[in-house]
Every structure is written in structure tokens, then in C-alpha cells.
Protein backbone atom coordinates (compact mmCIF):
# COMPACT_ATOMS: atom_id res chain seq x y z
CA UNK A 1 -68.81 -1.94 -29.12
CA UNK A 2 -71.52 -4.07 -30.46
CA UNK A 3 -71.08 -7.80 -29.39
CA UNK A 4 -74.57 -8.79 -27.29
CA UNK A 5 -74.12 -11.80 -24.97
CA UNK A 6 -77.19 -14.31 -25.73
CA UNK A 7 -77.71 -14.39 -21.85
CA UNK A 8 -79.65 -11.73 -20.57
CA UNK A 9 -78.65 -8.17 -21.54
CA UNK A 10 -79.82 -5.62 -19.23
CA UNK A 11 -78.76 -5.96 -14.98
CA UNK A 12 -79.84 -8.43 -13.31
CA UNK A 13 -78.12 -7.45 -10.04
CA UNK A 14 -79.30 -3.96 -8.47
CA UNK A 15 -76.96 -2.90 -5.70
CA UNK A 16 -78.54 -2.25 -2.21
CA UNK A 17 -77.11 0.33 0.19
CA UNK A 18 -77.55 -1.48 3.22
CA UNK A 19 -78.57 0.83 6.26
CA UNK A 20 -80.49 3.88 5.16
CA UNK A 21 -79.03 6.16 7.97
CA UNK A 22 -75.35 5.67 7.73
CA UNK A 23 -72.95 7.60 11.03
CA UNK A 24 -70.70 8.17 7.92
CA UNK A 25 -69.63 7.52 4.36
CA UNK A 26 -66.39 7.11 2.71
CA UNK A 27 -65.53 8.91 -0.42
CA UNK A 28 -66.64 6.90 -3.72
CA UNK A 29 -66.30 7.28 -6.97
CA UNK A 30 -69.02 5.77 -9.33
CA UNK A 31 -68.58 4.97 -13.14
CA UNK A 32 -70.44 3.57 -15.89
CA UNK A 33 -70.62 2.59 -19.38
CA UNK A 34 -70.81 0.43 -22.59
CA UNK A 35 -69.05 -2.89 -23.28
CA UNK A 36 -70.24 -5.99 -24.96
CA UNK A 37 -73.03 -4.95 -26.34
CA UNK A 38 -74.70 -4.32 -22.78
CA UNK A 39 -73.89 -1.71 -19.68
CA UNK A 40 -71.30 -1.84 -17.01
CA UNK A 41 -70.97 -0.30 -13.45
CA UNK A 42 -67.72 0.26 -11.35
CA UNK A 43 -68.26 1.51 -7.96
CA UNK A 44 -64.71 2.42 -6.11
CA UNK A 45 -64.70 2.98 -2.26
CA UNK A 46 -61.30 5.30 -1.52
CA UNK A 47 -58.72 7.21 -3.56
CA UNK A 48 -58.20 5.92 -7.38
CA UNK A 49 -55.04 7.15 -8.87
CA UNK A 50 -55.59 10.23 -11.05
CA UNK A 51 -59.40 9.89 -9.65
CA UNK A 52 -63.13 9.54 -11.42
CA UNK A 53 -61.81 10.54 -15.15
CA UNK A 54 -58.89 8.24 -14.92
CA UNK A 55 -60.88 5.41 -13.47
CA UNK A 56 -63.28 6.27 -16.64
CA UNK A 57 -60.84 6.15 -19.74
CA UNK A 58 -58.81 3.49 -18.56
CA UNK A 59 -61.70 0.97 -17.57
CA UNK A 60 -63.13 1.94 -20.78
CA UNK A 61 -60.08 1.07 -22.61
CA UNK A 62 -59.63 -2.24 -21.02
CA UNK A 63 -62.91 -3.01 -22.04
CA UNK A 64 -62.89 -2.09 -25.19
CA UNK A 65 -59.33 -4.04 -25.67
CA UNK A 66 -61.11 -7.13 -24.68
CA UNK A 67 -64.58 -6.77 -26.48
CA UNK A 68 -61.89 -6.22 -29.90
CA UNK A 69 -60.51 -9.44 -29.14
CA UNK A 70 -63.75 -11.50 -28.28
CA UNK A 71 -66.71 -9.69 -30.58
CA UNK A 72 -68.79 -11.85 -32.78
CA UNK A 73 -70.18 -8.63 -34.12
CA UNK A 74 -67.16 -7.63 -35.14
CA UNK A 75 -65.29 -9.00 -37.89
CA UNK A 76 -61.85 -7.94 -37.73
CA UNK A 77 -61.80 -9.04 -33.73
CA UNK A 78 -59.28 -12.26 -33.12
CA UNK A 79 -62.52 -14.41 -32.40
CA UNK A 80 -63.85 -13.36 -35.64
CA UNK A 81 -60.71 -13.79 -37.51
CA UNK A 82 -60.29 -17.28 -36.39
CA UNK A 83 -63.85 -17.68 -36.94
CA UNK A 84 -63.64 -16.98 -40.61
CA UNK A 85 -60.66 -19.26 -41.19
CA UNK A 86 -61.87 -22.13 -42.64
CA UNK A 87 -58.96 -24.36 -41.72
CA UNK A 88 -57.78 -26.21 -39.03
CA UNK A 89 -54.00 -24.61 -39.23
CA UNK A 90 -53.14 -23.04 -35.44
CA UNK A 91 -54.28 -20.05 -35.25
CA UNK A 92 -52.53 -17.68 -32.61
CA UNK A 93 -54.19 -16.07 -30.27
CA UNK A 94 -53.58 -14.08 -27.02
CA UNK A 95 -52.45 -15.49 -23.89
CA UNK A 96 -55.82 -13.93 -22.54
CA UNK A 97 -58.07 -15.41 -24.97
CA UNK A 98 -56.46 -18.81 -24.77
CA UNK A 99 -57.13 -18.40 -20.67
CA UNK A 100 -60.74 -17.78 -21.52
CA UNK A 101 -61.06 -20.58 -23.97
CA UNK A 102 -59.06 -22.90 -21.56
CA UNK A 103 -61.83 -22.17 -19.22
CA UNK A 104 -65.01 -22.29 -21.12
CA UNK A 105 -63.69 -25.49 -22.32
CA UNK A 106 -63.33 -26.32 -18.41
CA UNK A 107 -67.35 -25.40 -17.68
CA UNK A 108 -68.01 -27.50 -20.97
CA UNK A 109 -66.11 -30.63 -19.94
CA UNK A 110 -67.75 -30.23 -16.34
CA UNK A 111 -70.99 -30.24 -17.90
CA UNK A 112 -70.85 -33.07 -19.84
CA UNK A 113 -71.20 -30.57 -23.14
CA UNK A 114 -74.26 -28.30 -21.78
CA UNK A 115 -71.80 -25.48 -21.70
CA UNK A 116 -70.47 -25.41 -25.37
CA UNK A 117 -69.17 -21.87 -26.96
CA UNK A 118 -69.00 -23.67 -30.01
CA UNK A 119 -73.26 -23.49 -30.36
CA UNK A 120 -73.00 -20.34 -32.40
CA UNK A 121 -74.01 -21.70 -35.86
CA UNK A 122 -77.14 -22.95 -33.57
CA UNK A 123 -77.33 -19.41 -32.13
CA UNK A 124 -77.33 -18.08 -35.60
CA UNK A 125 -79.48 -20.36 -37.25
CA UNK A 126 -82.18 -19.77 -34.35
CA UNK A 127 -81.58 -15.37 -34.85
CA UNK A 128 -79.80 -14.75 -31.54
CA UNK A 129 -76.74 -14.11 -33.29
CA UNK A 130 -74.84 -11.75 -35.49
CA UNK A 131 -77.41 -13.20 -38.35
CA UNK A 132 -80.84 -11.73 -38.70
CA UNK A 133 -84.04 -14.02 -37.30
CA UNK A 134 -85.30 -16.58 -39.23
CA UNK A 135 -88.15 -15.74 -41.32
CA UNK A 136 -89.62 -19.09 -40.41
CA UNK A 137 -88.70 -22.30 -38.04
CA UNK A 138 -85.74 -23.49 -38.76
CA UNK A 139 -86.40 -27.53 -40.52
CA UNK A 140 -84.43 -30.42 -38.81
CA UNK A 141 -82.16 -30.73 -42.12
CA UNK A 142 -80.97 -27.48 -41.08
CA UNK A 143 -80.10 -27.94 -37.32
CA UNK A 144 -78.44 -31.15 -38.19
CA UNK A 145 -76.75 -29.19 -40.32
CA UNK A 146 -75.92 -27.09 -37.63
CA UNK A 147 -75.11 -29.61 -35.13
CA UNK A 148 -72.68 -31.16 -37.57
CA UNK A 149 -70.18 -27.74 -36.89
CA UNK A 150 -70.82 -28.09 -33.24
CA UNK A 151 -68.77 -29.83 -30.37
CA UNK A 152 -66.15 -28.64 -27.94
CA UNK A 153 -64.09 -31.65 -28.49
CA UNK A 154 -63.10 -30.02 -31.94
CA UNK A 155 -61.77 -26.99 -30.33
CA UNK A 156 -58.24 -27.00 -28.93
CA UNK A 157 -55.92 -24.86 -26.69
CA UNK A 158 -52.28 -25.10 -27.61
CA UNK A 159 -50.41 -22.70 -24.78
CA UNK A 160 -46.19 -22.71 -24.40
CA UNK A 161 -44.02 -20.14 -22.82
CA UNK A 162 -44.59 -17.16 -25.57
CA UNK A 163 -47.29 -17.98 -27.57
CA UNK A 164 -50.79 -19.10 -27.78
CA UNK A 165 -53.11 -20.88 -30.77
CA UNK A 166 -56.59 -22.05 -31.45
CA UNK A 167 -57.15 -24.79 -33.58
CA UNK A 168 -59.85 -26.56 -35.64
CA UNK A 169 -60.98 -30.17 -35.91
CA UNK A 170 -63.74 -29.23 -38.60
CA UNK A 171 -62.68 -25.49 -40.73
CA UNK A 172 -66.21 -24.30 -40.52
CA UNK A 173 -66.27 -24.19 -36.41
CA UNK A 174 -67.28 -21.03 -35.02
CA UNK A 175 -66.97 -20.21 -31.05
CA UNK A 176 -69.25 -17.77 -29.84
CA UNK A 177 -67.48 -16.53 -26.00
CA UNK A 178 -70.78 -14.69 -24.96
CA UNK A 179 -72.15 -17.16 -22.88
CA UNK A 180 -68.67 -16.27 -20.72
CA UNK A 181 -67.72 -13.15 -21.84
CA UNK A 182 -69.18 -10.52 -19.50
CA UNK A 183 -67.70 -12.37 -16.18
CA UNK A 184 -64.35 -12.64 -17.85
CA UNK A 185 -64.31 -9.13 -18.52
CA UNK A 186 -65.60 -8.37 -14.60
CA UNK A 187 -62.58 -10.30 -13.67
CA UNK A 188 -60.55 -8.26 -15.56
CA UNK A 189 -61.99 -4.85 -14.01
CA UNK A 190 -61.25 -6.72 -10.65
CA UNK A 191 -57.72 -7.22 -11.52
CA UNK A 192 -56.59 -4.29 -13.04
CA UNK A 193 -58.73 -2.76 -9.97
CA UNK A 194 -56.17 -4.71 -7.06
CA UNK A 195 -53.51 -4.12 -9.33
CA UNK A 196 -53.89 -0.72 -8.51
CA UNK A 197 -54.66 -0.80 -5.01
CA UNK A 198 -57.80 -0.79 -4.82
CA UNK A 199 -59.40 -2.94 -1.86
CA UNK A 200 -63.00 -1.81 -1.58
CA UNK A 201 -65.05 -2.03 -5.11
CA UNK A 202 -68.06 -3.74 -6.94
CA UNK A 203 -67.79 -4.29 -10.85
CA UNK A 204 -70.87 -4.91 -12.94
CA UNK A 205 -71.07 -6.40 -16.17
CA UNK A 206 -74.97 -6.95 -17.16
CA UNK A 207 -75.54 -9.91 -14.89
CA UNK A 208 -71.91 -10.33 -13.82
CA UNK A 209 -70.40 -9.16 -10.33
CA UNK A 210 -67.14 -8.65 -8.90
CA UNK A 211 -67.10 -7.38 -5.27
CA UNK A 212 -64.51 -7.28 -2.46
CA UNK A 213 -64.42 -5.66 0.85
CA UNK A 214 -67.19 -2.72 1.58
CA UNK A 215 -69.02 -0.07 0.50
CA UNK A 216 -69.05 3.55 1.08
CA UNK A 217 -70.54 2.64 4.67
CA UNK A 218 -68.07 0.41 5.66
CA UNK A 219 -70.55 -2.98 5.17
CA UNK A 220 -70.45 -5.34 3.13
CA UNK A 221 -71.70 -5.52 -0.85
CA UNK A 222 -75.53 -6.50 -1.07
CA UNK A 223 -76.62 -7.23 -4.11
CA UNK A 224 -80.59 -8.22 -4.87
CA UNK A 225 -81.57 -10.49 -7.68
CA UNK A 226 -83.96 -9.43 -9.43
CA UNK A 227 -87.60 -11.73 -10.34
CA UNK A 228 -87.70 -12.30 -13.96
CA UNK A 229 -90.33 -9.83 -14.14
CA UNK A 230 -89.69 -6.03 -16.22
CA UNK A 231 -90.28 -4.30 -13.19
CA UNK A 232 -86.54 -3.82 -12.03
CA UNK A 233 -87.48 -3.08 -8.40
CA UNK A 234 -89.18 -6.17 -8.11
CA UNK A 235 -86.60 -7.98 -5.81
CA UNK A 236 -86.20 -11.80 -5.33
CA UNK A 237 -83.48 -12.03 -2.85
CA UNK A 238 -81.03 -10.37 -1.50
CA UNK A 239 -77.59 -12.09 -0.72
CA UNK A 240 -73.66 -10.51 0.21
CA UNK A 241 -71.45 -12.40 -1.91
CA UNK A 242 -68.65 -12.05 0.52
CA UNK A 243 -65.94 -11.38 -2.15
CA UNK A 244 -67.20 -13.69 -4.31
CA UNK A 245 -68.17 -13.66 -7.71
CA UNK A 246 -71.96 -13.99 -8.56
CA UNK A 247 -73.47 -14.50 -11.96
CA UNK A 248 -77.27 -14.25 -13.21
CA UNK A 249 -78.62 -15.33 -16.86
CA UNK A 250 -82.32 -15.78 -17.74
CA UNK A 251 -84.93 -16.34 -20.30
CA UNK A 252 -87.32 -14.16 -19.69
CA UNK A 253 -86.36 -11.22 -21.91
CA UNK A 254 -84.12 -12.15 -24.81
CA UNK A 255 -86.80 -14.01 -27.45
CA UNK A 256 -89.07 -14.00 -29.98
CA UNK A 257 -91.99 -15.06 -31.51
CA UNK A 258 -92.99 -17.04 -34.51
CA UNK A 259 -95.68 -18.65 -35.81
CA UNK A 260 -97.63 -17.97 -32.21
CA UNK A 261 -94.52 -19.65 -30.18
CA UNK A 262 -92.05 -18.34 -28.03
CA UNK A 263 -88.77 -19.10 -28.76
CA UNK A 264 -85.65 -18.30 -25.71
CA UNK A 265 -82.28 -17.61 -26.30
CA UNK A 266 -81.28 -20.25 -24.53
CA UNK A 267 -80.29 -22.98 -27.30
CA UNK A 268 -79.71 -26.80 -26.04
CA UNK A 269 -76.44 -27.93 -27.45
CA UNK A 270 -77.97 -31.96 -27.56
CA UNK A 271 -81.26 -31.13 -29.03
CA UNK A 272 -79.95 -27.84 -31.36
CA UNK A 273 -83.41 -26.02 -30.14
CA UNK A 274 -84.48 -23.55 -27.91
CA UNK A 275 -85.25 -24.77 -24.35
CA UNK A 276 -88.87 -25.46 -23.40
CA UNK A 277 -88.50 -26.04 -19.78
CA UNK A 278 -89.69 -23.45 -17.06
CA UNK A 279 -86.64 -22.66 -15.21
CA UNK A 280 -86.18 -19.10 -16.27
CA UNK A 281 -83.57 -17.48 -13.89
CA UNK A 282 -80.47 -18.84 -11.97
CA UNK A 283 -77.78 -17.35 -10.14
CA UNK A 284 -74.57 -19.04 -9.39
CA UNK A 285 -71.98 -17.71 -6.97
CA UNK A 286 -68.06 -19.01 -7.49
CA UNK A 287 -64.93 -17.34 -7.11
CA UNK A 288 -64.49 -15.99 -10.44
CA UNK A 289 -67.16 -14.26 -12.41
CA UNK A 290 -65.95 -16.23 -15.38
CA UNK A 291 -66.80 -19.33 -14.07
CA UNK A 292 -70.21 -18.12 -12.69
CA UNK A 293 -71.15 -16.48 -16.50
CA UNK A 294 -70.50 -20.41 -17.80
CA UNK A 295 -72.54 -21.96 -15.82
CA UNK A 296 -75.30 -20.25 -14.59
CA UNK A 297 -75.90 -20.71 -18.69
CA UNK A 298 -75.27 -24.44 -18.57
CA UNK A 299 -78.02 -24.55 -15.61
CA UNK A 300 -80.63 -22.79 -17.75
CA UNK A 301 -80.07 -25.33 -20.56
CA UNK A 302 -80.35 -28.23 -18.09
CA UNK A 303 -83.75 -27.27 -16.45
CA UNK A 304 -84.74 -27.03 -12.74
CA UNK A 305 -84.18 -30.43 -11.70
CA UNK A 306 -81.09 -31.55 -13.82
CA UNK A 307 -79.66 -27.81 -12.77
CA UNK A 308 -80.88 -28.47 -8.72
CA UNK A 309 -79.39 -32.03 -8.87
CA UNK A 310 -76.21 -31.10 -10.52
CA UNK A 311 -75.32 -28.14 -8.31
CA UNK A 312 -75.97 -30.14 -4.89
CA UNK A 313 -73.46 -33.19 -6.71
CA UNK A 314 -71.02 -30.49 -7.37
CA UNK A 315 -71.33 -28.34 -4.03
CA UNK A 316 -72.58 -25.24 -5.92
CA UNK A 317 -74.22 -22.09 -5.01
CA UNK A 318 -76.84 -21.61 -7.02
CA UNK A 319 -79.85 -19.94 -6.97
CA UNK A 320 -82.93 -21.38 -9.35
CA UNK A 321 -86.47 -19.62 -10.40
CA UNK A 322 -88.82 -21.39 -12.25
CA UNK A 323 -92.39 -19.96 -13.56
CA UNK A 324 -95.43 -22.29 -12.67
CA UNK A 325 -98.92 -22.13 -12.89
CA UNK A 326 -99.28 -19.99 -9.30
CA UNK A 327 -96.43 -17.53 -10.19
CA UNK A 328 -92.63 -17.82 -9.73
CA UNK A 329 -90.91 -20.67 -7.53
CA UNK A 330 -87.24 -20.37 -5.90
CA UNK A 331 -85.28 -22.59 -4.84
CA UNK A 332 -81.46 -22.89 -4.03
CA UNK A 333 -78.99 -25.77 -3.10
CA UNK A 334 -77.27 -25.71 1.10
CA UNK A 335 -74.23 -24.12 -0.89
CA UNK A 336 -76.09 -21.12 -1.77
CA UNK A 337 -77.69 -20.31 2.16
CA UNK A 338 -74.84 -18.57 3.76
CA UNK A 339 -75.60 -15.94 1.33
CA UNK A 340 -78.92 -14.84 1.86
CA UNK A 341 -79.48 -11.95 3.50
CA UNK A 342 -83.33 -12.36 2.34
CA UNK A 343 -85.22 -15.04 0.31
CA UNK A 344 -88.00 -14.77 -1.93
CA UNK A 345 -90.47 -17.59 -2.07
């Protein structure tokens, strides 16, 4: 498994335990693992059927079923199939993928285009893709270039009662799911979790979450995010996400250099660069982790105020860190305050 999400690939969310002298825990079982190019964490409160190894293989499977089906880093996945098909024939798909698309398209339309999964030959061109990094800065021939394969208004969702297909407007389009990809796949753990009667768990995907009822002390799921800082004990703010979903992506840790600049991950769909601005961490909390992986991305491309603006407009929860001269700023909208447990400054 070798797909890397150009959000931020390590964990952004570090469980908290809550009390530190519990009258009494619950059994728990604890897993963890590879998917997606990045690491995942199931925690399970109770009995799982066939216990800890089951719980293993079989999340491990479902992962691994859904990173075949999404990977840009691998080329005989479905994505990467339909990827390398330069036509605009349908192309048929899975009724899971076609969800996913359906949604990303969803975030993209909501965000006027700053959410678009078809920005991978930007990706590329800028090295945060399957492609190695560019020995030099890309010229504005080539992102027009670029740009010219980009839009979400030339990707389409056909979906009847047995089949699904992707289709085309220009042959050479290529849709890169990462920016979505690790909260779909926590809302997959959550299902197949419930589907199994599970009531008490907390899935991880790198900076993805899935949580519902309560940890092995009987309270609820804290979670802490994390300043954009390498120190990984260096906590932010602490919220319980109440069954919620809660996404984080940043820019502090996936770039590069060249030529003396710094160049983020984070590539603006409008201008076909990386962004400049100095937001550098939000959070979002929505019921699926899906939605929360699209657009705590389309935040960081909009910048602090744009991102602050839209989220009050829309009623979001969202979370926002900026870097300034005296150190780091936060900052989150009235949807976000029933949340916090503990906020940073």
C-alpha cells in the first residue's frame, strides 16, 4: 500500500485518556497499521467477534480493498485505470467509488471549485504526486498546461440500479481522491465496525477520526489537535467530537524547497501554484469523516479569512491556525465551541 494523501501524512489527532485515575476500565482491544500510504489506529471498547486478530486481518483487508480501488500509486487500481484511459467512453466503476466521487464532487461544487480532485496533473507537475519533484520551478506555459486538464465540471457520475461509470469531458483528466481518501476509508472502518456491533470505538486514519460512544473508562472520546509544530506532544486544543467526525490537514510538513523557497503541498486549483498564505492548520468537524477530509483541504487553499468567513456562512465547525510574526494564532467559528474541552491561544 503506497498511495500518500497530499494532506498531511503523519497523525494529527493524539487520543487523550481523560481522567488519569479511572474506578475501572472496560476491556479494549487496540489495533494498528498501514493504509494509504500513511498509519491507521482502531481502538474497540467491548467484545469483537473472533477478538484482536480478527479485528486485525479483516480491517486490514478492508483497507487494503479500498486503497486497490483508489491508489494513484498504483497503476492497476480502478482510479488508475480510468486515469490512464484517454477517452471519454464510461468507464465503470464501483458503487463505492462512484459514492466517493459523488461526494468530492459535492465539497467541490460547495466550494465554488477550491475542492477539486481533478488538480492532480497540478499535484504532479509541482512533485507532490506519483511523479518525481521538479528539478526546477515549474514555467507558466506549463501550469497552463496543467490547468487546461483541470476542472470538476469535466468529471461525471453516471449511477443506475446495478452499475456505476466515470466519465471524461477532456481524455487526459486525471482525479487524484487523496485530498478525501483517508476520511472515506475511516467511514468505512466505522461501518463495517456498527455492522458488527460494535458501539464504543475510535478509528484513525492520519488526520481522520471516527468516534462513537466511550472509551475504556466509560467517557467520552477526547481527541487533542496537535500545533503544527514536530513536537507531537505539543497540544493545541483539546475537543470531544461527540460522535462526530473530525478532520485535520496542514502545511507545515509535506514541502520542499527550491531555489531558497518553500513550496506546500497545498496547490490552489485557480492560480495552479502552491499556496502562500499563513493559515497552516485547520480542523473541521462534520458528520462524516469524508466530508471533513474535503474540506478541511478546501479551507487551507482558501486562507484564514476566506476559510473563517466561509465556515461562519455555512455553519461549520472549524478550527483555523495561522503562523504570524509572534508565533501561532487560533481561531474557530461559534460552530466549533461546543467542542472544546480546552483552547489554545
Amino acid at each position: 500500500m503506497s498511495w500518500n494523501r497530499f494532506g498531511i501524512v503523519v497523525l494529527v489527532l493524539a487520543v487523550l485518556s481523560g481522567c488519569d485515575q479511572p474506578a475501572a476500565e472496560r476491556p479494549m482491544l487496540e489495533i494498528h497499521g498501514r493504509t494509504m500510504g500513511t498509519f491507521y489506529g482502531v481502538k474497540v471498547v467491548g467484545d469483537f467477534p473472533g477478538g484482536q486478530q480478527a479485528l486485525q486481518s479483516q480491517v486490514d483487508a478492508l483497507l487494503k480493498h479500498y486503497n486497490d480501488e483508489i491508489s494513484t500509486y498504483d497503476p492497476n487500481s480502478a482510479l488508475s485505470k480510468f486515469n490512464q484511459l484517454q477517452s471519454v467512453q464510461p468507464f465503470p466503476v464501483s458503487q463505492d467509488m462512484a459514492d466517493l466521487i459523488i461526494s468530492a464532487l459535492r465539497v467541490g461544487q460547495r466550494t465554488q471549485g477550491v475542492l477539486d480532485v481533478t488538480v492532480g496533473p497540478l499535484v504532479n507537475l509541482w512533485g507532490f504526486g506519483p511523479d518525481k519533484r521538479p528539478v526546477k520551478t515549474p514555467t507558466d506555459e506549463q501550469i497552463a498546461a496543467a490547468r487546461a486538464r483541470v476542472g470538476i465540471d469535466r468529471l461525471h457520475v453516471e449511477v443506475s440500479a446495478d452499475h456505476a461509470t466515470l466519465r471524461k469531458d477532456v481524455p487526459s483528466l486525471y482525479v487524484d481522491l487523496s485530498t478525501i481518501g483517508e476520511g472515506f476509508g475511516a467511514d468505512k472502518v466505522a461501518e463495517f465496525l456498527e455492522a458488527r456491533g460494535v458501539h464504543h470505538y475510535l478509528v484513525e486514519i492520519a488526520g481522520a477520526s471516527r468516534s462513537r460512544g466511550v472509551n475504556a473508562k466509560g467517557e467520552p472520546w477526547k481527541l487533542a489537535i496537535q500545533k503544527p509544530t514536530d513536537e507531537l506532544e505539543d497540544i493545541q486544543a483539546i475537543i470531544i467530537p461527540d460522535g462526530r467526525a473530525v478532520s485535520t490537514s496542514g502545511s507545515y510538513r509535506n514541502y520542499y524547497e527550491l531555489d531558497g523557497k518553500r513550496y506546500s503541498h497545498i496547490i490552489d486549483p485557480v492560480s495552479g501554484k502552491p499556496i502562500t498564505h499563513k493559515l497552516v492548520s485547520v480542523t473541521v468537524i462534520t458528520p462524516t469523516a469524508m466530508e471533513a477530509d474535503g474540506l478541511d483541504t478546501a479551507l487551507m487553499v482558501m486562507g484564514p479569512g476566506k476559510a473563517m468567513a466561509f465556515a461562519k456562512q455555512q455553519n461549520l465547525a472549524v478550527y483555523l491556525v495561522s503562523k504570524t510574526a509572534q508565533g501561532f494564532k487560533a481561531e474557530y467559528s461559534p460552530a466549533f465551541a461546543p467542542y472544546l474541552v480546552k483552547a489554545g491561544s
